[in-house]
Structures are given as structure tokens and as C-alpha cells.
PDB file of N, CA and C in Angstrom:
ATOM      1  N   UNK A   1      63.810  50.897-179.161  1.00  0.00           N
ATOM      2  CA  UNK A   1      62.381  50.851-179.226  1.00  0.00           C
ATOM      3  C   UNK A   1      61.741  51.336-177.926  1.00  0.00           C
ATOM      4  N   UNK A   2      62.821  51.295-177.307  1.00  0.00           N
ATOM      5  CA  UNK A   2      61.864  52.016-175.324  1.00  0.00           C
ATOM      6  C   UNK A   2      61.328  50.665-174.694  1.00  0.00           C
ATOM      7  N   UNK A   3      61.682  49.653-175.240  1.00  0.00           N
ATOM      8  CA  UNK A   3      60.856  48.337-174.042  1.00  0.00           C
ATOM      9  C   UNK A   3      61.639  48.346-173.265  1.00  0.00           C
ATOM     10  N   UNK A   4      60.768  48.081-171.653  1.00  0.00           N
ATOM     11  CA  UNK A   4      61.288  48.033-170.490  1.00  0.00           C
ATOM     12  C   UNK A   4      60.714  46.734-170.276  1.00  0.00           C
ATOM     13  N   UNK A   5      61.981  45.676-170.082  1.00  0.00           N
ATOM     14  CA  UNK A   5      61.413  44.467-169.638  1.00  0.00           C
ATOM     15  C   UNK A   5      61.639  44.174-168.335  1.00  0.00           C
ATOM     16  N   UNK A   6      61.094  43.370-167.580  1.00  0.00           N
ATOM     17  CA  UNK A   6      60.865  43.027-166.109  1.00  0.00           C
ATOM     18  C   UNK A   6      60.804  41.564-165.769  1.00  0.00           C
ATOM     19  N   UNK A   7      61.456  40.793-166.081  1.00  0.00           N
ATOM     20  CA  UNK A   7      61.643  39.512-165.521  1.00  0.00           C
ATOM     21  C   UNK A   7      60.907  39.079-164.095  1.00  0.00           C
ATOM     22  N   UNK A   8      60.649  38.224-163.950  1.00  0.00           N
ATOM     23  CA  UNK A   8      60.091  37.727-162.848  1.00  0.00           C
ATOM     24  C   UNK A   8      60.216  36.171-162.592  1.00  0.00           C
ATOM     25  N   UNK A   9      61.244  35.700-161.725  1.00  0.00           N
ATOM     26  CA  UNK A   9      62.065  34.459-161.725  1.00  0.00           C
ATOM     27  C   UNK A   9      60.990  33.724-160.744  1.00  0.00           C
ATOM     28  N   UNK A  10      60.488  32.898-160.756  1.00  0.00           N
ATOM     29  CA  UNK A  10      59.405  32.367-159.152  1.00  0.00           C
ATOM     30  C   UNK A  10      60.145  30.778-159.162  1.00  0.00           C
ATOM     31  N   UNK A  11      59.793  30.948-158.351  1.00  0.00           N
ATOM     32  CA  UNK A  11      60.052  29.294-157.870  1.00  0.00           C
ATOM     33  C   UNK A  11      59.059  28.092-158.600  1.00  0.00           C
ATOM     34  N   UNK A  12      59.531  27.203-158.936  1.00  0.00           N
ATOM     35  CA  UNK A  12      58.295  25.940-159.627  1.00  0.00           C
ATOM     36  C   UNK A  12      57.477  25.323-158.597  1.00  0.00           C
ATOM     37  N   UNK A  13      57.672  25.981-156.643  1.00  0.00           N
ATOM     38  CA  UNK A  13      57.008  25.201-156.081  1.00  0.00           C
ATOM     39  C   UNK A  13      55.532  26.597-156.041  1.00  0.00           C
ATOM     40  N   UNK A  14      55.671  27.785-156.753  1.00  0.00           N
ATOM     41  CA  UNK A  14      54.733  28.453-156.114  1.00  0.00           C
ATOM     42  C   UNK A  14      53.401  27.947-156.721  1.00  0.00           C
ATOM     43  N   UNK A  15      52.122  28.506-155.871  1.00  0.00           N
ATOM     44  CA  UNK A  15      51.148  27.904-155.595  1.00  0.00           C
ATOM     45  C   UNK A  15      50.235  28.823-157.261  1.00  0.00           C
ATOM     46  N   UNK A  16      49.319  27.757-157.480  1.00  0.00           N
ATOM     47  CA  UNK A  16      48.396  29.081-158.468  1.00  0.00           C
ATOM     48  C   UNK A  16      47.740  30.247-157.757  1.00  0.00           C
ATOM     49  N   UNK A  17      47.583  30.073-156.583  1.00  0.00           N
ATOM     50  CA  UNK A  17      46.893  31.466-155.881  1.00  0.00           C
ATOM     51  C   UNK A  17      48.303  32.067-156.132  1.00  0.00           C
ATOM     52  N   UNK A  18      48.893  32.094-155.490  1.00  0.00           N
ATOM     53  CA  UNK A  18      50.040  33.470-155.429  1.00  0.00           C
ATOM     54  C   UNK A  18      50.481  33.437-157.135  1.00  0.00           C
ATOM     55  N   UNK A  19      50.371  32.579-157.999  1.00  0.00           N
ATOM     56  CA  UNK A  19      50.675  33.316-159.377  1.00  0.00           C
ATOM     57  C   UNK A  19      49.762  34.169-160.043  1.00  0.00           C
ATOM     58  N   UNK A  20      48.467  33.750-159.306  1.00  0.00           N
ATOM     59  CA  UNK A  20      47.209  34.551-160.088  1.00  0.00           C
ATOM     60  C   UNK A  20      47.443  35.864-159.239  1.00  0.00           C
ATOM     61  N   UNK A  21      48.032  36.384-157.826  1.00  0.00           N
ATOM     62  CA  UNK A  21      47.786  37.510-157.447  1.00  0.00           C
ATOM     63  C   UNK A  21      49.064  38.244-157.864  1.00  0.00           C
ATOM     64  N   UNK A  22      50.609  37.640-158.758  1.00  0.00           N
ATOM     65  CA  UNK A  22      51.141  38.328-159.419  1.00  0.00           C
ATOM     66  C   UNK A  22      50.331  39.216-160.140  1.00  0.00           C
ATOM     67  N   UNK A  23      49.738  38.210-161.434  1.00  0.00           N
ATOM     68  CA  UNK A  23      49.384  38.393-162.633  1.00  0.00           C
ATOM     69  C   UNK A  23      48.467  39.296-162.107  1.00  0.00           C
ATOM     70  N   UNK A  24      47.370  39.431-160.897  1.00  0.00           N
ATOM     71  CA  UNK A  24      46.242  40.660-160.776  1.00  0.00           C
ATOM     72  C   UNK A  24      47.237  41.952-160.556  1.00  0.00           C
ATOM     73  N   UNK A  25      48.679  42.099-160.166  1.00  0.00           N
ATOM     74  CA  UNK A  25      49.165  42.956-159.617  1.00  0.00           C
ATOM     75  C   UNK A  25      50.060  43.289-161.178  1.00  0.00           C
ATOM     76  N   UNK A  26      50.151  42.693-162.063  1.00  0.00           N
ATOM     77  CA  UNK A  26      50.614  43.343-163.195  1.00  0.00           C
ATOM     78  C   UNK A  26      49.831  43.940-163.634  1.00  0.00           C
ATOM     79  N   UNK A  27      48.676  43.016-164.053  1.00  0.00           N
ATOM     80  CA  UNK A  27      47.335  43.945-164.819  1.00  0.00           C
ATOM     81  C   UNK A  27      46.747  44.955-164.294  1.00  0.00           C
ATOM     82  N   UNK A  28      46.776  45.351-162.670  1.00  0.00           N
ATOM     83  CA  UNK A  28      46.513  46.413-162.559  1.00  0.00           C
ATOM     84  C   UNK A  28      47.289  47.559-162.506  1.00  0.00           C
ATOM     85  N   UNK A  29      49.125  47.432-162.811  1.00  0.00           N
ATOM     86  CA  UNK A  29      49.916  48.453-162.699  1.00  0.00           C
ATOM     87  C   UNK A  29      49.973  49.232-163.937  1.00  0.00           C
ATOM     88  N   UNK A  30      49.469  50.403-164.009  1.00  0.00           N
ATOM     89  CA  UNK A  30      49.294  51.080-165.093  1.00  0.00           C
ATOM     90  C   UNK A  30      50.715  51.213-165.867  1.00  0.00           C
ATOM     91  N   UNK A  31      52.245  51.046-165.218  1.00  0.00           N
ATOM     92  CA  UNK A  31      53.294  51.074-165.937  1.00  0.00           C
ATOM     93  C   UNK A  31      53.335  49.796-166.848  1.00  0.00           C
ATOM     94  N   UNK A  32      52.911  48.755-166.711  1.00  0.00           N
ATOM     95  CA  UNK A  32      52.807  47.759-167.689  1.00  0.00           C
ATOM     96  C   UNK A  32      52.080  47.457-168.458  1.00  0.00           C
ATOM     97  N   UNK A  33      52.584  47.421-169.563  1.00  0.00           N
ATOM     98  CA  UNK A  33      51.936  47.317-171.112  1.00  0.00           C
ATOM     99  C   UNK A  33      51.666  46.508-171.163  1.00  0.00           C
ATOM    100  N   UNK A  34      52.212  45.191-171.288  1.00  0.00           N
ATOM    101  CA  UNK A  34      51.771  43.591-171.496  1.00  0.00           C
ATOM    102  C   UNK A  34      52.715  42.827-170.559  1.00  0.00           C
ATOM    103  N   UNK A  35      52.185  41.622-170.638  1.00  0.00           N
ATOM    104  CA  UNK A  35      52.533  40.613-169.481  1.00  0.00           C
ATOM    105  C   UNK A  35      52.530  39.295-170.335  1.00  0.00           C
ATOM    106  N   UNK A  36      54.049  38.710-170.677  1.00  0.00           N
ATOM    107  CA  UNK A  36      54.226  37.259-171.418  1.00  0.00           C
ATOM    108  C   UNK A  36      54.469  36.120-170.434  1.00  0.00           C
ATOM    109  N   UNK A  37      52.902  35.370-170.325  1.00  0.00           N
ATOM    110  CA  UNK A  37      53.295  34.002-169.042  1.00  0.00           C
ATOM    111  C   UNK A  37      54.221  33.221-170.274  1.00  0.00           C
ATOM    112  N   UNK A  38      55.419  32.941-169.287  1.00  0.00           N
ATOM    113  CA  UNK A  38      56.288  31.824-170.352  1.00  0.00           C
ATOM    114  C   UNK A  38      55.756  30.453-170.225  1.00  0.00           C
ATOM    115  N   UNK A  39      55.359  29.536-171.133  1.00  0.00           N
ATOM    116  CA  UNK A  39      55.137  27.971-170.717  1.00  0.00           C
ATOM    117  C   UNK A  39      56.265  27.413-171.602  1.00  0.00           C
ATOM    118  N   UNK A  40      56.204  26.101-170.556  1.00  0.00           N
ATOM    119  CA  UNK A  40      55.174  25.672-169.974  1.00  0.00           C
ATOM    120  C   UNK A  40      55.086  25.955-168.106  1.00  0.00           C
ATOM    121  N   UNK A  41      54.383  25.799-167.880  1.00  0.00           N
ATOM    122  CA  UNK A  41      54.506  26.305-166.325  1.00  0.00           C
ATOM    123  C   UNK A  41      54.220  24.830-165.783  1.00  0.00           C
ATOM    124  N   UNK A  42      54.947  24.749-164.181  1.00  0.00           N
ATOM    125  CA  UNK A  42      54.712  23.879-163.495  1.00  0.00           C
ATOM    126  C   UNK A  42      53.668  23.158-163.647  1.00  0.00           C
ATOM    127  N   UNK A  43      53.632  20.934-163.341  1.00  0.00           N
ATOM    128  CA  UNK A  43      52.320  20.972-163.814  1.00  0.00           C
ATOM    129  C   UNK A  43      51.535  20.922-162.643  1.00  0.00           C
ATOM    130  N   UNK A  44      51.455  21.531-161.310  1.00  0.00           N
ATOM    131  CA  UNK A  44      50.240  21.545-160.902  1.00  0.00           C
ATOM    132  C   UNK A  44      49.762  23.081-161.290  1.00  0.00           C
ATOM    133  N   UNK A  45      49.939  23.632-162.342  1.00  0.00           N
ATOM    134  CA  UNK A  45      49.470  25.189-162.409  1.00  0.00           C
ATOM    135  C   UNK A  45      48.457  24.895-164.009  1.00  0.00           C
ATOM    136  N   UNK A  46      48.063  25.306-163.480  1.00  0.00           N
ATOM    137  CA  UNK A  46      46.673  25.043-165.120  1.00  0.00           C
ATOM    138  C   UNK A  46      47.038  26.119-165.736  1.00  0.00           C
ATOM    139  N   UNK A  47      47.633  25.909-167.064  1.00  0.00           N
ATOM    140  CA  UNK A  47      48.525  26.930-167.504  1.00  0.00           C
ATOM    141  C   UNK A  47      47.206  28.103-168.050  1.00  0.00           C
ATOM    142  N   UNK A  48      46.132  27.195-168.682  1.00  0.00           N
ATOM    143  CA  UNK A  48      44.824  27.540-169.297  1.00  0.00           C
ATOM    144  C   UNK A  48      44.708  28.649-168.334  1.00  0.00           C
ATOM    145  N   UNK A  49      44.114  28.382-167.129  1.00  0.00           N
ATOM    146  CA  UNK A  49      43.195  29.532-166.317  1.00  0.00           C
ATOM    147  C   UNK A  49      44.694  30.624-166.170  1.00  0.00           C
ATOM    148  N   UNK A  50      46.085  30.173-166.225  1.00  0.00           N
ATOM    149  CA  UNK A  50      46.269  31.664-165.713  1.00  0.00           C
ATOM    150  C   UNK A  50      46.237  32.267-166.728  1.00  0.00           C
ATOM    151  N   UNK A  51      46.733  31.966-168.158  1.00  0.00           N
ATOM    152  CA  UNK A  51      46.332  32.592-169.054  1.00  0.00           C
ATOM    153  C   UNK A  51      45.186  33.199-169.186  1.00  0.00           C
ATOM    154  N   UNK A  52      44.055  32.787-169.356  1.00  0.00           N
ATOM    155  CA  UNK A  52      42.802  33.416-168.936  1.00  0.00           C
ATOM    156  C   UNK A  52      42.378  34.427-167.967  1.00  0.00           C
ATOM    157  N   UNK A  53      43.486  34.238-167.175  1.00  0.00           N
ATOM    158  CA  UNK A  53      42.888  35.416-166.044  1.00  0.00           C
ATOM    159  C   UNK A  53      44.239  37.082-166.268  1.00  0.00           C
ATOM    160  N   UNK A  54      44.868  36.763-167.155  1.00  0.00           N
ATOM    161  CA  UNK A  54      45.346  37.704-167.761  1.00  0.00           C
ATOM    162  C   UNK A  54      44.806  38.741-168.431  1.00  0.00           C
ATOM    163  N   UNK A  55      44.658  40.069-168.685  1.00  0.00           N
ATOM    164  CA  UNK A  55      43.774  40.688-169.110  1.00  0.00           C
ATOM    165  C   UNK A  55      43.984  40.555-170.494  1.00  0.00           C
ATOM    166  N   UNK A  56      43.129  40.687-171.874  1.00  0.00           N
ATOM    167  CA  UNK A  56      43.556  40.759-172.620  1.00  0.00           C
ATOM    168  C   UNK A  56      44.266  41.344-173.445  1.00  0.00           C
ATOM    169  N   UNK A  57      43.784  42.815-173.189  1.00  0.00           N
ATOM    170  CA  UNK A  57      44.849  43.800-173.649  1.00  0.00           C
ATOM    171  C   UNK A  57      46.692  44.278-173.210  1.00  0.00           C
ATOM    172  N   UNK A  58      46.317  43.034-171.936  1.00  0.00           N
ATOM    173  CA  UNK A  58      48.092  42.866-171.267  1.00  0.00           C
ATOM    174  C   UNK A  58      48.320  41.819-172.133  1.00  0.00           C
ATOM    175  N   UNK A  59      47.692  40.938-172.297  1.00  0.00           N
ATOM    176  CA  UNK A  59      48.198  39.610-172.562  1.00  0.00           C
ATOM    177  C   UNK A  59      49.039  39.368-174.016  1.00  0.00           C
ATOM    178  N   UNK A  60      50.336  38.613-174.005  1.00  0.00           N
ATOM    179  CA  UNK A  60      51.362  38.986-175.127  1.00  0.00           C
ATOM    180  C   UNK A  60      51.836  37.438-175.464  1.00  0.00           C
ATOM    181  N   UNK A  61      50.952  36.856-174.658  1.00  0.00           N
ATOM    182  CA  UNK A  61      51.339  35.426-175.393  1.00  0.00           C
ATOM    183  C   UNK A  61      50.303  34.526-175.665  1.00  0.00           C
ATOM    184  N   UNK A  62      48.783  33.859-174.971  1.00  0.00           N
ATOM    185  CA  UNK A  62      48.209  32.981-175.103  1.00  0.00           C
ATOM    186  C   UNK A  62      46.660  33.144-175.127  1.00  0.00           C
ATOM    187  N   UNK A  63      45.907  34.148-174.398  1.00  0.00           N
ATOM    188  CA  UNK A  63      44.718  34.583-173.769  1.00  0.00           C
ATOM    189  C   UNK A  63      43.938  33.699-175.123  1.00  0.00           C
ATOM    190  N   UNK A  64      42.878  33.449-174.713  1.00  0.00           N
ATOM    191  CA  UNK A  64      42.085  32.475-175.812  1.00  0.00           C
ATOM    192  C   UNK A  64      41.406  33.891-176.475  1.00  0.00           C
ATOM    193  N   UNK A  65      40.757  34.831-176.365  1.00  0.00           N
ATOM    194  CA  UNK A  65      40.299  35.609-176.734  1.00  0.00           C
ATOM    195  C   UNK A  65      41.294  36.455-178.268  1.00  0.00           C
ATOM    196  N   UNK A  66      42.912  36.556-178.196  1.00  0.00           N
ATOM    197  CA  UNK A  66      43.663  36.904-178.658  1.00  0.00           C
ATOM    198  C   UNK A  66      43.684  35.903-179.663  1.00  0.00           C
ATOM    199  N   UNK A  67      43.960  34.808-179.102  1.00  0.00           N
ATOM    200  CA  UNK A  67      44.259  33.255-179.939  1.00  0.00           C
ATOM    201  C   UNK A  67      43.436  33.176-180.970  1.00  0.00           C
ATOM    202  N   UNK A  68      41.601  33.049-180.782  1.00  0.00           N
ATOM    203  CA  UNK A  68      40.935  33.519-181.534  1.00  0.00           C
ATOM    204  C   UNK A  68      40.689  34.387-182.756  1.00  0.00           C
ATOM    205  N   UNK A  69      40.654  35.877-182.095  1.00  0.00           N
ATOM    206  CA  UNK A  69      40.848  36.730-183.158  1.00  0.00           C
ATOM    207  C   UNK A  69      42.251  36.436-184.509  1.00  0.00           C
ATOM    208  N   UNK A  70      43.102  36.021-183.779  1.00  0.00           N
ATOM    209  CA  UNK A  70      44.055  35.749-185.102  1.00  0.00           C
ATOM    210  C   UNK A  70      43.828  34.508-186.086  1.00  0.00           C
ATOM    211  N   UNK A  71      43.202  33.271-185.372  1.00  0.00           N
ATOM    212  CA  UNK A  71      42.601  32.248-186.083  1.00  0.00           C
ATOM    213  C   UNK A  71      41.449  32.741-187.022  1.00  0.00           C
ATOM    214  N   UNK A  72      40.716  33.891-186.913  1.00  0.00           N
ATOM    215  CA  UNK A  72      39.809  34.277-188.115  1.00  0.00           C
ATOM    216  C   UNK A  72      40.484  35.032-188.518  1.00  0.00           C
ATOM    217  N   UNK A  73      41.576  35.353-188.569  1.00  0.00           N
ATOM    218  CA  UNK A  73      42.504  36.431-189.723  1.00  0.00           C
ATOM    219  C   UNK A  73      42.761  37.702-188.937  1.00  0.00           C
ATOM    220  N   UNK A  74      42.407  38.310-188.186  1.00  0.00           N
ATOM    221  CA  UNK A  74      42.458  39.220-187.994  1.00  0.00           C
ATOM    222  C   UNK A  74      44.153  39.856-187.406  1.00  0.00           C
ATOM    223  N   UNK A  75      45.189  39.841-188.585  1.00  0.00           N
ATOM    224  CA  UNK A  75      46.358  39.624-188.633  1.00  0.00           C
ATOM    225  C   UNK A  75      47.070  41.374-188.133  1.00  0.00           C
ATOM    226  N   UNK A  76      45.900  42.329-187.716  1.00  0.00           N
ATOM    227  CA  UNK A  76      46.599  43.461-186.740  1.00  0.00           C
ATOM    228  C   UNK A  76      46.707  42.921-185.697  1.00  0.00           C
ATOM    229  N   UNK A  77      46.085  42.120-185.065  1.00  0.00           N
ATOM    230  CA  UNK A  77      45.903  41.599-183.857  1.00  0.00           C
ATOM    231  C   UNK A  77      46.731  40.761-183.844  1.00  0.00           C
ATOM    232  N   UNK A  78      47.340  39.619-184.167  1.00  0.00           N
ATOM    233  CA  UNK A  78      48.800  39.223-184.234  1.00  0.00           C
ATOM    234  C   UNK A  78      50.031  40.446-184.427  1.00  0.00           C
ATOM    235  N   UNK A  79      49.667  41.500-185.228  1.00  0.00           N
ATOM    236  CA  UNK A  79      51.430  42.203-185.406  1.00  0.00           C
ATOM    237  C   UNK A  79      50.974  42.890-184.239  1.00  0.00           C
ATOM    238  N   UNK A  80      49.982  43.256-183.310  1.00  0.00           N
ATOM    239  CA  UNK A  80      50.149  44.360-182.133  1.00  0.00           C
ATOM    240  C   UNK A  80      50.307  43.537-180.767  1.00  0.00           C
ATOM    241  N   UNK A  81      50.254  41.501-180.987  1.00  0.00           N
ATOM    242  CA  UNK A  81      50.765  41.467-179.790  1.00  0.00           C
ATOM    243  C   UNK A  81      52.201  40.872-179.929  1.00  0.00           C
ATOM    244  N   UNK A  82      52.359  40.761-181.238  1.00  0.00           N
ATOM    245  CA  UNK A  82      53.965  40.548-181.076  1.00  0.00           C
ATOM    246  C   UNK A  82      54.564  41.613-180.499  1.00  0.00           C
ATOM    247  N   UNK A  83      54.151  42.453-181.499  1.00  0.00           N
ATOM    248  CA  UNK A  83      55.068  44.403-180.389  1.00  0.00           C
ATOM    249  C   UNK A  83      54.266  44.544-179.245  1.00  0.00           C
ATOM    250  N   UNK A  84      53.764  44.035-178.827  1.00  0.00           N
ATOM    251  CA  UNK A  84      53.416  44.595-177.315  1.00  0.00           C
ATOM    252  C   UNK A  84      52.444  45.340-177.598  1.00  0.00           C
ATOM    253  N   UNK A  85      51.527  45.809-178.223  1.00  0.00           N
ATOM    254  CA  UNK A  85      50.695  46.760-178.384  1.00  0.00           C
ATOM    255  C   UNK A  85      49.248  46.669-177.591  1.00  0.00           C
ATOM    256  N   UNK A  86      48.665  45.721-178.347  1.00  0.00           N
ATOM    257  CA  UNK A  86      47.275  45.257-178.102  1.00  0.00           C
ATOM    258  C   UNK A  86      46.616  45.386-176.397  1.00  0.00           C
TER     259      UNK A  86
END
């Protein structure tokens, strides 16, 4: 299928600033298509806002905006972020 996946192992002590300036440094690398935060994440990390601060059209697992659209049906929008599309 051509997916290039990229793991990214962090430590459970890192801080939400340095996870949010990952996540700004994925969303702005034009080689990456989407970006899956795995949860649950550490609990001092508000899993909510980093999700949120994910862009949506990266975002391949949670973004409320995504979450949404598939709760009113809109079931392309579920099959394009399972494949990575959206």
C-alpha cells in the first residue's frame, strides 16, 4: 500500500509542552499524512487538548471534529481516516 510508518517511543515522564511541540512538528512536515496519538497517554497529559491540537486533516485517531462528523453518518469520513486519507 506505500505506508511509511514512523514510530515515536517518548518517555511517560515527558511534559505536555514538549508533546504538543512534537505534534506542531508533525503537522507541519509536509511528508506526513496523518499522525495516530496512541491512548491512553500519561495521566498528567490531557489526552483531550493534545488531540485537539492535532490538525484535523493529520489526525487518524480522535480529533473531536472527525469524531463528530462520523457520529452524524458521514461514513467517508470514517473509511478515509481509517486509511489515512482525510
Amino acid at each position: 500500500m506505500g505506508i511509511i510508518s514512523i514510530r515515536k517511543t517518548l518517555p511517560l515522564t515527558i511534559s505536555e509542552t514538549e508533546l504538543y511541540k512534537i505534534v506542531d512538528e508533525l503537522n507541519m512536515d509536509p511528508t506526513v499524512d496523518g499522525i495516530l496519538v496512541q491512548l491512553p497517554l500519561p495521566p498528567h497529559i490531557n489526552s483531550v487538548k493534545i488531540t485537539q491540537h492535532n490538525f484535523p486533516g493529520q489526525d487518524r485517531s480522535f480529533h473531536p471534529l472527525n469524531v463528530g462528523r462520523m457520529l452524524i453518518g458521514e461514513t467517508d469520513v470514517f473509511m478515509l481516516v481509517l486509511l489515512g486519507i482525510c
